[in-house]
N, C-alpha and C. Protein backbone atom coordinates (compact mmCIF):
# COMPACT_ATOMS: atom_id res chain seq x y z
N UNK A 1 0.83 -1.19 0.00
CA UNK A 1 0.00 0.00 0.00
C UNK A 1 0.87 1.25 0.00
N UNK A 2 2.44 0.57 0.34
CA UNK A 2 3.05 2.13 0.62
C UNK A 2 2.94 2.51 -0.85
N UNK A 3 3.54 1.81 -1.75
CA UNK A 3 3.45 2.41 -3.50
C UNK A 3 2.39 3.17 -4.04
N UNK A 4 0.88 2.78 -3.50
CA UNK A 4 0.09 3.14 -4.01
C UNK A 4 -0.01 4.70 -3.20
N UNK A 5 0.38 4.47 -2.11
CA UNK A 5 0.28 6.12 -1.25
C UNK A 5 0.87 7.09 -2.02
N UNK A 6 2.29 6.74 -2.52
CA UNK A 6 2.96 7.51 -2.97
C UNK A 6 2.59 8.03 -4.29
N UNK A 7 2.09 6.90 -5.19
CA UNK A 7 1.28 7.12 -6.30
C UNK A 7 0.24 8.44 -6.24
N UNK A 8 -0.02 8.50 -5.38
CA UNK A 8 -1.44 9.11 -4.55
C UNK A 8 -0.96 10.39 -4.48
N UNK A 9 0.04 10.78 -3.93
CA UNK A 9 0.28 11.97 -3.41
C UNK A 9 1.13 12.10 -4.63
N UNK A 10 1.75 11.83 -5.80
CA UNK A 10 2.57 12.24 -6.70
C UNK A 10 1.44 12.79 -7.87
N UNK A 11 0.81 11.80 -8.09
CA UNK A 11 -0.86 12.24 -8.75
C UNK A 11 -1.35 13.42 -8.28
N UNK A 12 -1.80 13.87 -7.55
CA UNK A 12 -2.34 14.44 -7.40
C UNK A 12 -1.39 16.22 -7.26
N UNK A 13 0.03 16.24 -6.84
CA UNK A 13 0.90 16.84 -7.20
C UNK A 13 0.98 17.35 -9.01
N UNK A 14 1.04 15.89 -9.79
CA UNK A 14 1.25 16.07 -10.93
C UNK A 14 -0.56 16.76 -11.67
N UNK A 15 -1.75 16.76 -11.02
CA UNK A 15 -2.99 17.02 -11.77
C UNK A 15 -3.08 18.19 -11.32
N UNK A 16 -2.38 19.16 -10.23
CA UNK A 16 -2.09 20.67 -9.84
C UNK A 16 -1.26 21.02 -11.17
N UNK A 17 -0.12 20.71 -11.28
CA UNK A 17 0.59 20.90 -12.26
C UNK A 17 0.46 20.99 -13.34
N UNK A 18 0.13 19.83 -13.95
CA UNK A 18 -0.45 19.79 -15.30
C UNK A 18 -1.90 20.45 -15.51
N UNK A 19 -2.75 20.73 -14.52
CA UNK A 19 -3.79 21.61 -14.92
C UNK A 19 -3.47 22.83 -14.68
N UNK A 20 -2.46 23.45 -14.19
CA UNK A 20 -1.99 24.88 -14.38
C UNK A 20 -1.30 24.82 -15.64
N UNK A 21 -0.36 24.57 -16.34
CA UNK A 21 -0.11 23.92 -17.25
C UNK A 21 -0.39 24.32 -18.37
N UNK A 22 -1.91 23.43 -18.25
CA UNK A 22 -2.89 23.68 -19.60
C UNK A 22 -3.88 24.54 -19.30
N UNK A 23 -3.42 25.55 -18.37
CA UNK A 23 -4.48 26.84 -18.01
C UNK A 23 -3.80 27.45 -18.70
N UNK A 24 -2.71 27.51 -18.36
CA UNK A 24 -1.64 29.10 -18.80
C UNK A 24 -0.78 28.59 -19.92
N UNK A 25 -0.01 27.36 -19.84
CA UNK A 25 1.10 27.11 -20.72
C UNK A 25 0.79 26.81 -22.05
N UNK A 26 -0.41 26.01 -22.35
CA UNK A 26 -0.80 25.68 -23.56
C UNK A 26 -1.76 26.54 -24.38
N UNK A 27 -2.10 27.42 -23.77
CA UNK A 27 -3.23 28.72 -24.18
C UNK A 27 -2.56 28.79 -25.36
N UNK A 28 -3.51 28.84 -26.72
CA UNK A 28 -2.70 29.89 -27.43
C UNK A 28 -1.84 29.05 -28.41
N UNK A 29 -1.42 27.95 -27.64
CA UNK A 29 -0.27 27.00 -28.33
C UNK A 29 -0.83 25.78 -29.01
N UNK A 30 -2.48 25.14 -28.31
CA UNK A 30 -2.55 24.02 -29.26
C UNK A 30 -4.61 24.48 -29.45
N UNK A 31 -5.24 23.90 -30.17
CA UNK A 31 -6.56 24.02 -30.50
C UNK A 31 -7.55 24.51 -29.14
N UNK A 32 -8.26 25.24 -29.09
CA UNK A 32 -9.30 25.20 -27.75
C UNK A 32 -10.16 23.58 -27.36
N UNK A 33 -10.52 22.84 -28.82
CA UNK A 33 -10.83 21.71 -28.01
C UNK A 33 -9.47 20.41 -27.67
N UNK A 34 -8.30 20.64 -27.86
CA UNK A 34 -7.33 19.70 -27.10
C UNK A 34 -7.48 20.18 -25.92
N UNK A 35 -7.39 21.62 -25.39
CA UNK A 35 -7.40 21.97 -24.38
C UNK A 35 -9.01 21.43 -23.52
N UNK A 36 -9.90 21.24 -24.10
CA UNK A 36 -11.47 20.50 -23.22
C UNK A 36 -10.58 18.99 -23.31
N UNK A 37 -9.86 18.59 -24.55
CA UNK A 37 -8.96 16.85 -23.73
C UNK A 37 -7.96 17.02 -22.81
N UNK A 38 -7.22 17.89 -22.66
CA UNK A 38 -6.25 18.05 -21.49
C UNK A 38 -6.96 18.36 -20.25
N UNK A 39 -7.87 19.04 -20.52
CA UNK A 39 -8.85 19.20 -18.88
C UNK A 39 -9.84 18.30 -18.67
N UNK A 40 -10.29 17.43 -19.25
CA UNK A 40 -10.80 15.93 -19.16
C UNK A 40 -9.48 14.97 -18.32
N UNK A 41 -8.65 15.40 -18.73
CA UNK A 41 -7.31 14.55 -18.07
C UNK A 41 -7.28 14.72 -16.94
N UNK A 42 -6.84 15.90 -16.97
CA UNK A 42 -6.26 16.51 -15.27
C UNK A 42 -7.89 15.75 -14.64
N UNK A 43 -8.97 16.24 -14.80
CA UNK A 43 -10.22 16.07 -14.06
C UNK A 43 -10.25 14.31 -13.87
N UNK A 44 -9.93 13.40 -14.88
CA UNK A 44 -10.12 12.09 -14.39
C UNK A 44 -9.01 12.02 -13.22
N UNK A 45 -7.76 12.60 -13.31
CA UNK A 45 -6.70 11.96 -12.72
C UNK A 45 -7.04 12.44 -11.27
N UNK A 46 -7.59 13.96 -11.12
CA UNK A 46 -7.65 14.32 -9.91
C UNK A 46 -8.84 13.42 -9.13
N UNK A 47 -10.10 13.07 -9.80
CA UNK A 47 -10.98 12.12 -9.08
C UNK A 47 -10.42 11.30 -8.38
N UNK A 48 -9.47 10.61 -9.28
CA UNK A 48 -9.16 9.36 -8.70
C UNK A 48 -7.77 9.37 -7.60
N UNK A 49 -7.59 10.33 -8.17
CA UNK A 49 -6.36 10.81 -6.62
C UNK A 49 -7.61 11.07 -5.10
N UNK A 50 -8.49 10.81 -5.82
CA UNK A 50 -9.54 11.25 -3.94
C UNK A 50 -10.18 9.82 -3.98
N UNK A 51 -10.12 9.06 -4.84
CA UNK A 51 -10.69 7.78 -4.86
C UNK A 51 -9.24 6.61 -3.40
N UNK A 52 -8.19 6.96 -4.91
CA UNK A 52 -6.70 6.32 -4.20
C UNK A 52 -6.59 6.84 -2.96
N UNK A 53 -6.82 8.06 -2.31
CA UNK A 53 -6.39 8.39 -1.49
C UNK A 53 -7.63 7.82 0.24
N UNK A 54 -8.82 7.94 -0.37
CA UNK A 54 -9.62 7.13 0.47
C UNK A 54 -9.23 5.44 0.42
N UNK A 55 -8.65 4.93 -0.23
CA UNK A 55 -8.40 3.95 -0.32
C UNK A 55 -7.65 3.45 0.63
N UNK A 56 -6.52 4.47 0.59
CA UNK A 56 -4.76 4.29 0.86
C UNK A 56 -5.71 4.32 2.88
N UNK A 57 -5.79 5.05 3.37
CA UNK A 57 -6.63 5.14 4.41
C UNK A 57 -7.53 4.33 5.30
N UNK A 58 -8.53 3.51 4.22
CA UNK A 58 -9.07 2.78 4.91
C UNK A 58 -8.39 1.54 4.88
N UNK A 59 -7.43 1.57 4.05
CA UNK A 59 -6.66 0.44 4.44
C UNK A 59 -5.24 0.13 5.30
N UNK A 60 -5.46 1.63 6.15
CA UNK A 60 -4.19 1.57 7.03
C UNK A 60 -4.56 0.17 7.99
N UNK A 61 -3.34 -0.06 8.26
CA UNK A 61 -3.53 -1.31 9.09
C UNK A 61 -3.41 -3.03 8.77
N UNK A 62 -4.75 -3.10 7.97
CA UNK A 62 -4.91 -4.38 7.65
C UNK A 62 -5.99 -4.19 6.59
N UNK A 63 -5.07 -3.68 5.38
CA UNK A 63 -5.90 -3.20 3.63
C UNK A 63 -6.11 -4.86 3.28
N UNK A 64 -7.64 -4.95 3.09
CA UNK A 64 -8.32 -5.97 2.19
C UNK A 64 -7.88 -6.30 1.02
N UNK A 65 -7.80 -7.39 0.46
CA UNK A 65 -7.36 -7.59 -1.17
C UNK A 65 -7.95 -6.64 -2.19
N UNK A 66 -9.27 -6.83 -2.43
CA UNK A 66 -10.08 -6.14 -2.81
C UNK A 66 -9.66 -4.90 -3.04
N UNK A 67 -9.00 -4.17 -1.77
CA UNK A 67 -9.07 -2.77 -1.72
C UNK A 67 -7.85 -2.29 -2.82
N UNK A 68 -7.07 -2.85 -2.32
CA UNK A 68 -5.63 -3.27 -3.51
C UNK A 68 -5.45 -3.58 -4.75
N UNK A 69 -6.59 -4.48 -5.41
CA UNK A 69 -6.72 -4.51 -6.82
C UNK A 69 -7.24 -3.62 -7.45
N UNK A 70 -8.45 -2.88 -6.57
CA UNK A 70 -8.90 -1.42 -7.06
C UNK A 70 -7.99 -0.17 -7.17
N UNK A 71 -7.36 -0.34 -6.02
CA UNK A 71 -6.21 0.52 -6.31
C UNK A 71 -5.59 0.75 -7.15
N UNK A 72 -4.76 -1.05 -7.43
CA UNK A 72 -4.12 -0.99 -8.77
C UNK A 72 -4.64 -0.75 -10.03
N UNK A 73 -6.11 -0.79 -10.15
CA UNK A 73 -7.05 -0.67 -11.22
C UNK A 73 -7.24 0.99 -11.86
N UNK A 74 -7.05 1.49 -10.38
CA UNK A 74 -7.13 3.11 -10.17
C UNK A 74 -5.84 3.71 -11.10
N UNK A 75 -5.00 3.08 -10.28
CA UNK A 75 -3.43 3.62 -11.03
C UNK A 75 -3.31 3.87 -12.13
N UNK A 76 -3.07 2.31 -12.07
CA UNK A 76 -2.95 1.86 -13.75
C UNK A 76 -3.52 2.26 -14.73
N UNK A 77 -5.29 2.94 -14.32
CA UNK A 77 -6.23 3.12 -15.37
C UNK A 77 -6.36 4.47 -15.70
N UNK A 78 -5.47 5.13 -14.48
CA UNK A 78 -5.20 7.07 -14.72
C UNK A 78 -3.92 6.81 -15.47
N UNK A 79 -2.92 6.25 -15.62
CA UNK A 79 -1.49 6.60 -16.05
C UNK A 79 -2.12 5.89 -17.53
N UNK A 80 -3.18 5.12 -17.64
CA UNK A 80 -3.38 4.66 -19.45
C UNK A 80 -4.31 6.27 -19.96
N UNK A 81 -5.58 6.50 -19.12
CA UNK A 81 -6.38 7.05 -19.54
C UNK A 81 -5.74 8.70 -19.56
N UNK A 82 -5.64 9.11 -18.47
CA UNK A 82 -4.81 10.33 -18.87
C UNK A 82 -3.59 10.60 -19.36
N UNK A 83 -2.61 9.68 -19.26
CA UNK A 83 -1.52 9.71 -19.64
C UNK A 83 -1.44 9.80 -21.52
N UNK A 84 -2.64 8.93 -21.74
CA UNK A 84 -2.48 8.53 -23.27
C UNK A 84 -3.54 10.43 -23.56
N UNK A 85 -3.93 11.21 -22.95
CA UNK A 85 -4.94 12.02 -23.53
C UNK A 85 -3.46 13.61 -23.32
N UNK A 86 -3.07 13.46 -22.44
CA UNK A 86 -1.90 14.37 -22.29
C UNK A 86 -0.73 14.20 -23.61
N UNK A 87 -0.20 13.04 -23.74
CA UNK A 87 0.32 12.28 -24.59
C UNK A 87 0.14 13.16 -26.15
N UNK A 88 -1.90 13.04 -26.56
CA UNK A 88 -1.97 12.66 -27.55
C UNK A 88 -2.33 14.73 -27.92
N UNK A 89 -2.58 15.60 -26.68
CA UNK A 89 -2.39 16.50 -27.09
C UNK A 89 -1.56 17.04 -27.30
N UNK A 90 -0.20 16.97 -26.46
CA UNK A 90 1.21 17.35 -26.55
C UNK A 90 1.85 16.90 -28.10
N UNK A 91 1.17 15.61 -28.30
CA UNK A 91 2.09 15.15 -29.51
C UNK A 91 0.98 15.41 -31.19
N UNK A 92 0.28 15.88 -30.55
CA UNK A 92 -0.91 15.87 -31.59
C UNK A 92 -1.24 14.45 -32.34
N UNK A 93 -0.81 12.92 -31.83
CA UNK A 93 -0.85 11.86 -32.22
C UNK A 93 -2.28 11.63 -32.17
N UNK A 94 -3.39 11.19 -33.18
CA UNK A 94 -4.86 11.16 -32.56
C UNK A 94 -5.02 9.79 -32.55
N UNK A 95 -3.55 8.69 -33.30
CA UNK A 95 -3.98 7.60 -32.81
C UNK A 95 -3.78 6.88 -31.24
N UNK A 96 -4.01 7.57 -30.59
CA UNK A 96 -3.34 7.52 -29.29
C UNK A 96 -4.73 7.53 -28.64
N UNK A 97 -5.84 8.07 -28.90
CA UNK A 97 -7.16 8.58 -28.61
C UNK A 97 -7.62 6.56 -28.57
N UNK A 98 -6.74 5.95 -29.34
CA UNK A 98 -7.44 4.52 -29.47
C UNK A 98 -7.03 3.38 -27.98
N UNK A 99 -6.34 4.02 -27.29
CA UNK A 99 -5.51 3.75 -26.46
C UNK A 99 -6.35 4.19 -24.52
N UNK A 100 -7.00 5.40 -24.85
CA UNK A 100 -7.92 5.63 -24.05
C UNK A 100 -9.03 4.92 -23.39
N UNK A 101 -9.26 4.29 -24.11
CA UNK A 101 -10.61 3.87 -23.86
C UNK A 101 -10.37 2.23 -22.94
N UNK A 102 -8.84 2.08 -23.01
CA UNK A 102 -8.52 1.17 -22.35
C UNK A 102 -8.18 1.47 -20.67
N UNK A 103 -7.75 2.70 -20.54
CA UNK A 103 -7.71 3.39 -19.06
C UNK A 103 -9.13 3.42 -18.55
N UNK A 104 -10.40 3.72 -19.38
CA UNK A 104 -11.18 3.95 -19.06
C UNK A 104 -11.76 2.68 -18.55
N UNK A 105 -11.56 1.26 -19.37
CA UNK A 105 -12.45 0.50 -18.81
C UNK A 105 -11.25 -0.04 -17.20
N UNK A 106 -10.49 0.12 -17.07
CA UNK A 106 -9.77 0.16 -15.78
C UNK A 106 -10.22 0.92 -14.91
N UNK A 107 -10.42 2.03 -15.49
CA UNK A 107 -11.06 2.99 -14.16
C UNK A 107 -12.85 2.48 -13.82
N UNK A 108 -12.96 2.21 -14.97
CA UNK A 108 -14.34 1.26 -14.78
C UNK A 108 -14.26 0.24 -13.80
N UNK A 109 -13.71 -0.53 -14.46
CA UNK A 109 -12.79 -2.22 -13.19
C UNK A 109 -12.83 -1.46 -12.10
N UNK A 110 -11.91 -0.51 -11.72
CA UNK A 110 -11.68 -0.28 -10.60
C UNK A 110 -12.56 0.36 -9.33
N UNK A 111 -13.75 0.82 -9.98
CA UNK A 111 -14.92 1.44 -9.46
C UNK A 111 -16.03 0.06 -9.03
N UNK A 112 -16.17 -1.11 -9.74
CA UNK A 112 -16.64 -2.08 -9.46
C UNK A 112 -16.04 -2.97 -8.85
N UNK A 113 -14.59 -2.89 -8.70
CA UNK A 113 -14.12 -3.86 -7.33
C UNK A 113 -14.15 -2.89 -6.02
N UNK A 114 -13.82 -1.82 -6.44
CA UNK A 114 -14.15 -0.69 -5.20
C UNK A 114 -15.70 -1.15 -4.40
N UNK A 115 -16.57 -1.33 -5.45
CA UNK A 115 -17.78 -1.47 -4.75
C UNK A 115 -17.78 -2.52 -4.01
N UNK A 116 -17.28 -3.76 -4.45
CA UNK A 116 -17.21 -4.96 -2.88
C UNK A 116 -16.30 -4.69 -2.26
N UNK A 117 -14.72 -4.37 -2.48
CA UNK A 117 -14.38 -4.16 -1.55
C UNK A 117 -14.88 -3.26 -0.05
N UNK A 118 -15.60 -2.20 -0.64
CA UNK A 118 -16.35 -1.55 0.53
C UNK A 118 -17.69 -2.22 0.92
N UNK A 119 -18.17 -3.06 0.51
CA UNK A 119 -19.21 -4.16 1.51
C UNK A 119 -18.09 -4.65 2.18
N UNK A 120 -17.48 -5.43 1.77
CA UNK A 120 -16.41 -6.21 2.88
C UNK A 120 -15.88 -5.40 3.97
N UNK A 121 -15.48 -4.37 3.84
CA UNK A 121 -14.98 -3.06 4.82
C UNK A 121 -16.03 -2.84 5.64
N UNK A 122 -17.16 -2.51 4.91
CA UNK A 122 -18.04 -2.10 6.48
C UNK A 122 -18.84 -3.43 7.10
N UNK A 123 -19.10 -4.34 6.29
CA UNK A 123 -19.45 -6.08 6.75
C UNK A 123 -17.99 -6.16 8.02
N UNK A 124 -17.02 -5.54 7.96
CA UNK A 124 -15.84 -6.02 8.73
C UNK A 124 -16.20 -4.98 9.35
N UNK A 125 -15.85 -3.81 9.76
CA UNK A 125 -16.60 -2.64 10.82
C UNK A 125 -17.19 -2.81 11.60
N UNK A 126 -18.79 -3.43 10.73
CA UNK A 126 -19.75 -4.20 11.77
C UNK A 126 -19.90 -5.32 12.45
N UNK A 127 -18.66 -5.88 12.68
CA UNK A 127 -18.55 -7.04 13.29
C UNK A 127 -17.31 -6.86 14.41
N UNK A 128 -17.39 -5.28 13.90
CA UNK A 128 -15.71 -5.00 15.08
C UNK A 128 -14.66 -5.31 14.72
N UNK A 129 -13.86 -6.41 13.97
CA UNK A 129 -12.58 -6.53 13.44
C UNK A 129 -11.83 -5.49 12.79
């Protein structure tokens, strides 16, 4: 869980950044709608930096499996989904746009193991463990 913490707090470092970035730095420099895909980016990555970061939390201690594959689902599915949309405006590559939709169904995955893992979390709560 420590990796994923760090993930957590570097994310969310890097979606300050990169959405100042493409406030000020890219104005001017690439189309007004790359700039609605670069702020689709920053906006998935920052969600899920509050997703990871509730995560990282409730699993101080003794983190559930569950909670961990979502995690990794989380990660993995911001560094495909935004990474490939930052990527594809910086490089103006639009076959890269084909590449997206694979972060997305990760961040999907990861929202539906999220959901049992948190029955199991509060099923464990309510039993005191």
């Amino acid at each position: 869980m420590k990796t994923i913490a760090i993930f957590t707090g570097l994310s969310g470092f890097l979606a300050v950044a990169l959405g100042a970035f493409g406030a000020h730095g890219l104005r001017g420099s690439v189309d007004v709608s790359l700039l609605d895909v670069w702020h689709t980016a920053v906006q998935y990555q920052m969600f899920h930096v509050f997703a990871l970061l509730t995560i990282v939390v409730a699993s101080a201690g003794d983190p559930l499996p569950l909670m961990k594959w979502a995690a990794r689902l989380f990660l993995l599915g911001t560094v495909i989904f935004s990474g490939s949309l930052y990527v594809l405006v910086l490089t103006g590559i639009r076959a890269l746009g084909m590449v997206t939709p694979i972060g997305g169904v990760l961040l999907l995955a990861g929202w539906l193991v999220l959901s049992f893992a948190l029955v199991q979390w509060v099923a464990r709560r309510e039993k005191g463990v």
